[in-house]
C-alpha atoms as a PDB file:
ATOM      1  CA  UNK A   1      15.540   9.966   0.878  1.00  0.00           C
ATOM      2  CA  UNK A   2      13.514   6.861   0.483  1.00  0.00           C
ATOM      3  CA  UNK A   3      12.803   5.306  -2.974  1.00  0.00           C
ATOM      4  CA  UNK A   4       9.732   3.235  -3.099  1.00  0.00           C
ATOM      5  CA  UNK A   5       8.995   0.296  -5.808  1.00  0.00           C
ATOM      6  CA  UNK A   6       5.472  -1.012  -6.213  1.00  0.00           C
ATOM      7  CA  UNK A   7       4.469  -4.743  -7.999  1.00  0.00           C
ATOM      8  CA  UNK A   8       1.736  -6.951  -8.601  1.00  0.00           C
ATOM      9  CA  UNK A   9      -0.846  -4.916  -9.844  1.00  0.00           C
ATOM     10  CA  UNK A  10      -3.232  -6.574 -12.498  1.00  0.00           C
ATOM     11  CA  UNK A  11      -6.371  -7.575 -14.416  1.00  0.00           C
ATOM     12  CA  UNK A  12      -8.708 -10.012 -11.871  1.00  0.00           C
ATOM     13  CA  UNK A  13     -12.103 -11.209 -11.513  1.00  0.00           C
ATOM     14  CA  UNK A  14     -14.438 -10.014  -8.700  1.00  0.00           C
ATOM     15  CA  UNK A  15     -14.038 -12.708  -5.548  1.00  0.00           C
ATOM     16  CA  UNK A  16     -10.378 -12.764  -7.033  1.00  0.00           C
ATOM     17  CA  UNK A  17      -7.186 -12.241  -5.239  1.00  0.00           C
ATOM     18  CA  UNK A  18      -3.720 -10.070  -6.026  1.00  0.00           C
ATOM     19  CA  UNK A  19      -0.520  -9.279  -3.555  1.00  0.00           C
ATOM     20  CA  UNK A  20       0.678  -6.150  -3.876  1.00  0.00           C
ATOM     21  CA  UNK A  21       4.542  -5.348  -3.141  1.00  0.00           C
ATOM     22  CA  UNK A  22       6.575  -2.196  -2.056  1.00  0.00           C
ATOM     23  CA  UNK A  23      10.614  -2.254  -2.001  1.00  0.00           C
ATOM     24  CA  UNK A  24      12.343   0.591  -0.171  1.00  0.00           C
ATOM     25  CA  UNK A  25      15.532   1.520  -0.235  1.00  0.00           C
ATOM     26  CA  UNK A  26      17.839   4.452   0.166  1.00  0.00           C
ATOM     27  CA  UNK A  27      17.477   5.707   4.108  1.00  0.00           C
ATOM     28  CA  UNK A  28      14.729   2.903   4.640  1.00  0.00           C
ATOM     29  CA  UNK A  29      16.124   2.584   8.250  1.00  0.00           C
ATOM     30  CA  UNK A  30      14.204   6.180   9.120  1.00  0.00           C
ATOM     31  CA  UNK A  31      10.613   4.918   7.944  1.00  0.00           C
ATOM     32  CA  UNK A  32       8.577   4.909  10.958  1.00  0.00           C
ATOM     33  CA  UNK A  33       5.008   3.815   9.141  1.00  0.00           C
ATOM     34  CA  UNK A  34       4.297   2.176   5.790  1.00  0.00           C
ATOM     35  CA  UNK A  35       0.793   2.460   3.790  1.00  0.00           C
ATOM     36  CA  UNK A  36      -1.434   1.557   0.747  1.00  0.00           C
ATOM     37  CA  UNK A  37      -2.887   4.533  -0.684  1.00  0.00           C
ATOM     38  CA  UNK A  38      -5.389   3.783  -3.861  1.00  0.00           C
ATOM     39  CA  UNK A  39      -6.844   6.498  -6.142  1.00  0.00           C
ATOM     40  CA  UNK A  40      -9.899   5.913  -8.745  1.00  0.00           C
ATOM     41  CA  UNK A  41     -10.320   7.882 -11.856  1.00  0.00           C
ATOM     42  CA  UNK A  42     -12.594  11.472 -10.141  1.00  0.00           C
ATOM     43  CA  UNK A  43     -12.001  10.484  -6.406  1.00  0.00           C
ATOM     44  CA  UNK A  44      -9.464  11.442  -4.486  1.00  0.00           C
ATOM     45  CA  UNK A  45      -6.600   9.626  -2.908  1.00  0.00           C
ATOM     46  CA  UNK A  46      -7.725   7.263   0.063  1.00  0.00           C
ATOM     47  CA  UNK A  47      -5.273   5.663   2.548  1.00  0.00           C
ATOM     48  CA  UNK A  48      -6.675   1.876   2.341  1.00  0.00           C
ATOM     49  CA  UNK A  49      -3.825   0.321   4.957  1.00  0.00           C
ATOM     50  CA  UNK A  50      -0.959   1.201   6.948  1.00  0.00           C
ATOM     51  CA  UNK A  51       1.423  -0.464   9.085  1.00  0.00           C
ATOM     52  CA  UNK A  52       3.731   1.326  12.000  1.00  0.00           C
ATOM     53  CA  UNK A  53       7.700  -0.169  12.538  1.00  0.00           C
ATOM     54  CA  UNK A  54       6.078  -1.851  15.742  1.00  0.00           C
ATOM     55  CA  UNK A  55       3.751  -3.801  13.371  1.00  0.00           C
ATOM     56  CA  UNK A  56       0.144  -1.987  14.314  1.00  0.00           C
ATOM     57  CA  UNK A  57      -2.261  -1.936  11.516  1.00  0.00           C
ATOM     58  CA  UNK A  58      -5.159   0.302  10.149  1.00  0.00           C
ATOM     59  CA  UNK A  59      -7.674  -0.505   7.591  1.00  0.00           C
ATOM     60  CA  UNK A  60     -10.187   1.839   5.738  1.00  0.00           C
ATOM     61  CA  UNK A  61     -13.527   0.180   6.891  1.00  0.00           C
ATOM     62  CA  UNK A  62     -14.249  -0.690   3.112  1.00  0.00           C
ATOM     63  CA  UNK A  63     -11.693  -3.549   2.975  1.00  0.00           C
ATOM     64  CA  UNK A  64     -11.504  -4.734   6.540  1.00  0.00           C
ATOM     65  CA  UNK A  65     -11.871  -8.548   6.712  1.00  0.00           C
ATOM     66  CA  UNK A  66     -10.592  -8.735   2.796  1.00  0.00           C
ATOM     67  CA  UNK A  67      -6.839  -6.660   2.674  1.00  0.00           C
ATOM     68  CA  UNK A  68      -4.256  -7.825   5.029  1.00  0.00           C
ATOM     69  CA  UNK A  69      -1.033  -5.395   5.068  1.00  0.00           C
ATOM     70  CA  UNK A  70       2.010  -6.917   6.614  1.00  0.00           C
ATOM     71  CA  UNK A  71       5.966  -6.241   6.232  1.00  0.00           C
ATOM     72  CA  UNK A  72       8.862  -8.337   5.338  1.00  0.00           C
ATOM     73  CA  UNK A  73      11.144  -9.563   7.946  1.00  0.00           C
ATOM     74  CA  UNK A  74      14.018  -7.188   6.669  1.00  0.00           C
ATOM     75  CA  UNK A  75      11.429  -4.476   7.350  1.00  0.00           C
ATOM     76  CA  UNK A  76      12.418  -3.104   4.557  1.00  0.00           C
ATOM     77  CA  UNK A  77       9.524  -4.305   2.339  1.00  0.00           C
ATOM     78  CA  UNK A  78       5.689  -3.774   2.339  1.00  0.00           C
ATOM     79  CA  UNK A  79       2.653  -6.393   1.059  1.00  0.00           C
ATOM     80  CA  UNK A  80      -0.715  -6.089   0.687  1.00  0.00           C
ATOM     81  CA  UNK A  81      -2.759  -8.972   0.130  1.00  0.00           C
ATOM     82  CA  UNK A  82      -5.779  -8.571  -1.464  1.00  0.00           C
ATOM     83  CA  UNK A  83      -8.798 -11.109  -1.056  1.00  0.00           C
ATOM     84  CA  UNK A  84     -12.257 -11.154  -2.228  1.00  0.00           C
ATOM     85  CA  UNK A  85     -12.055  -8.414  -4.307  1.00  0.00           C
ATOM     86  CA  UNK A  86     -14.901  -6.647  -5.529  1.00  0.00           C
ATOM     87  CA  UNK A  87     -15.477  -3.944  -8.616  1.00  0.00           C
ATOM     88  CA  UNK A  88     -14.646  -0.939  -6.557  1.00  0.00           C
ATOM     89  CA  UNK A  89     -11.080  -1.822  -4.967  1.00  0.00           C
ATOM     90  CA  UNK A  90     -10.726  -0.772  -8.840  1.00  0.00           C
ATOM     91  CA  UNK A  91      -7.807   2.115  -8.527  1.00  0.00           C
ATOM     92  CA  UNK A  92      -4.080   3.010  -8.954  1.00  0.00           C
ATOM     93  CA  UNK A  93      -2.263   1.813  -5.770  1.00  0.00           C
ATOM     94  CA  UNK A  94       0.885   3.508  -4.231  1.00  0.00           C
ATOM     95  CA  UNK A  95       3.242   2.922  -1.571  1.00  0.00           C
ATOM     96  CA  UNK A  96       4.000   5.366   0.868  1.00  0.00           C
ATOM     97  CA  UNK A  97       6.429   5.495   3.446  1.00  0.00           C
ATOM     98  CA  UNK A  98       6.856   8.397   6.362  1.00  0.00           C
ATOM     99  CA  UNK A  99      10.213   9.352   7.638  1.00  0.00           C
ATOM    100  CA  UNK A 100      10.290  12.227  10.741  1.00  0.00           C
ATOM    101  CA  UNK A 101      13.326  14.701   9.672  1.00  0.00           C
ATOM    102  CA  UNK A 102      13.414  16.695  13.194  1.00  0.00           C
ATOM    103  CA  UNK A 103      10.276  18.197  13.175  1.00  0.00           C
ATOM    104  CA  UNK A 104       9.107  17.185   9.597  1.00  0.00           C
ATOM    105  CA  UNK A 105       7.411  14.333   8.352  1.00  0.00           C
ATOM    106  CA  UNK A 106       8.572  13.656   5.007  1.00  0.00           C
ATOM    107  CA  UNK A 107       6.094  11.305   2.196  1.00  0.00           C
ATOM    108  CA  UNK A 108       8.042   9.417   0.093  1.00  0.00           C
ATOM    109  CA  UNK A 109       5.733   7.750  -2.742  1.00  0.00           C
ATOM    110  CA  UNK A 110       5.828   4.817  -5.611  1.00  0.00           C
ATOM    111  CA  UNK A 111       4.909   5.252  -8.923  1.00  0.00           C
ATOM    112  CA  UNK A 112       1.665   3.413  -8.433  1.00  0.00           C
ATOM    113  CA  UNK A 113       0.320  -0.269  -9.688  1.00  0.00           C
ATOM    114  CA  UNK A 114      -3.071  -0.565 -11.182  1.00  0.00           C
ATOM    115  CA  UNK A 115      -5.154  -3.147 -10.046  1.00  0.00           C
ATOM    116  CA  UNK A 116      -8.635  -3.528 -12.144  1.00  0.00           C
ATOM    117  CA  UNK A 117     -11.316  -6.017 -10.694  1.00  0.00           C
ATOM    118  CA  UNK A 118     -13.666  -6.850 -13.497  1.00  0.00           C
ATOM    119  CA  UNK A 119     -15.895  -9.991 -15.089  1.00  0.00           C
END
């Protein structure tokens, strides 16, 4: 079981900035890729970044250039960093982390930040 912890969600204004954080813990050593996934109120959930042990990334086209997702160097936390954000990135954010159980990928989620870009 992994338990995931999300942070740094907030109120900013468009061309603004925010870092988002994710803490895992519990069997954090199994995680084999780590990922922003962001919701609005009627959409569904979109995966916005995600990030593999061996450090590839993969951006939803709508925030490439602005979101950079990295890890910490205990591997055992995730950030997003957030840049030039517009009116849309506008969404509850979660943290999700995939473990492979055999044959089983297992989602392990956060409770989910809200980050709100408005004037």
């Amino acid at each position: 079981q992994v338990q995931l912890v999300e942070s740094g969600g907030g109120l900013v204004q468009p061309g603004g900035s925010l870092r988002l954080s994710c803490a895992a813990s519990g069997s954090a050593f199994s995680i084999y890729v780590m990922g922003w996934y962001r919701q609005a109120p009627g959409k569904q959930r979109e995966l916005v970044a995600s990030i593999t042990s061996g450090g590839s990334t993969n951006y939803v086209d709508s925030v490439k250039g602005r979101f950079t997702i990295s890890r910490g160097s205990a591997k055992n936390t995730m950030y997003l960093q957030m840049d030039s954000l517009k009116p849309e990135d506008t969404a509850v954010y979660y943290c999700n982390a995939k473990t492979l159980v055999v044959t089983t990928i297992i989602n392990s989620w956060g409770q989910g930040t809200q980050v709100t870009v408005s004037s």
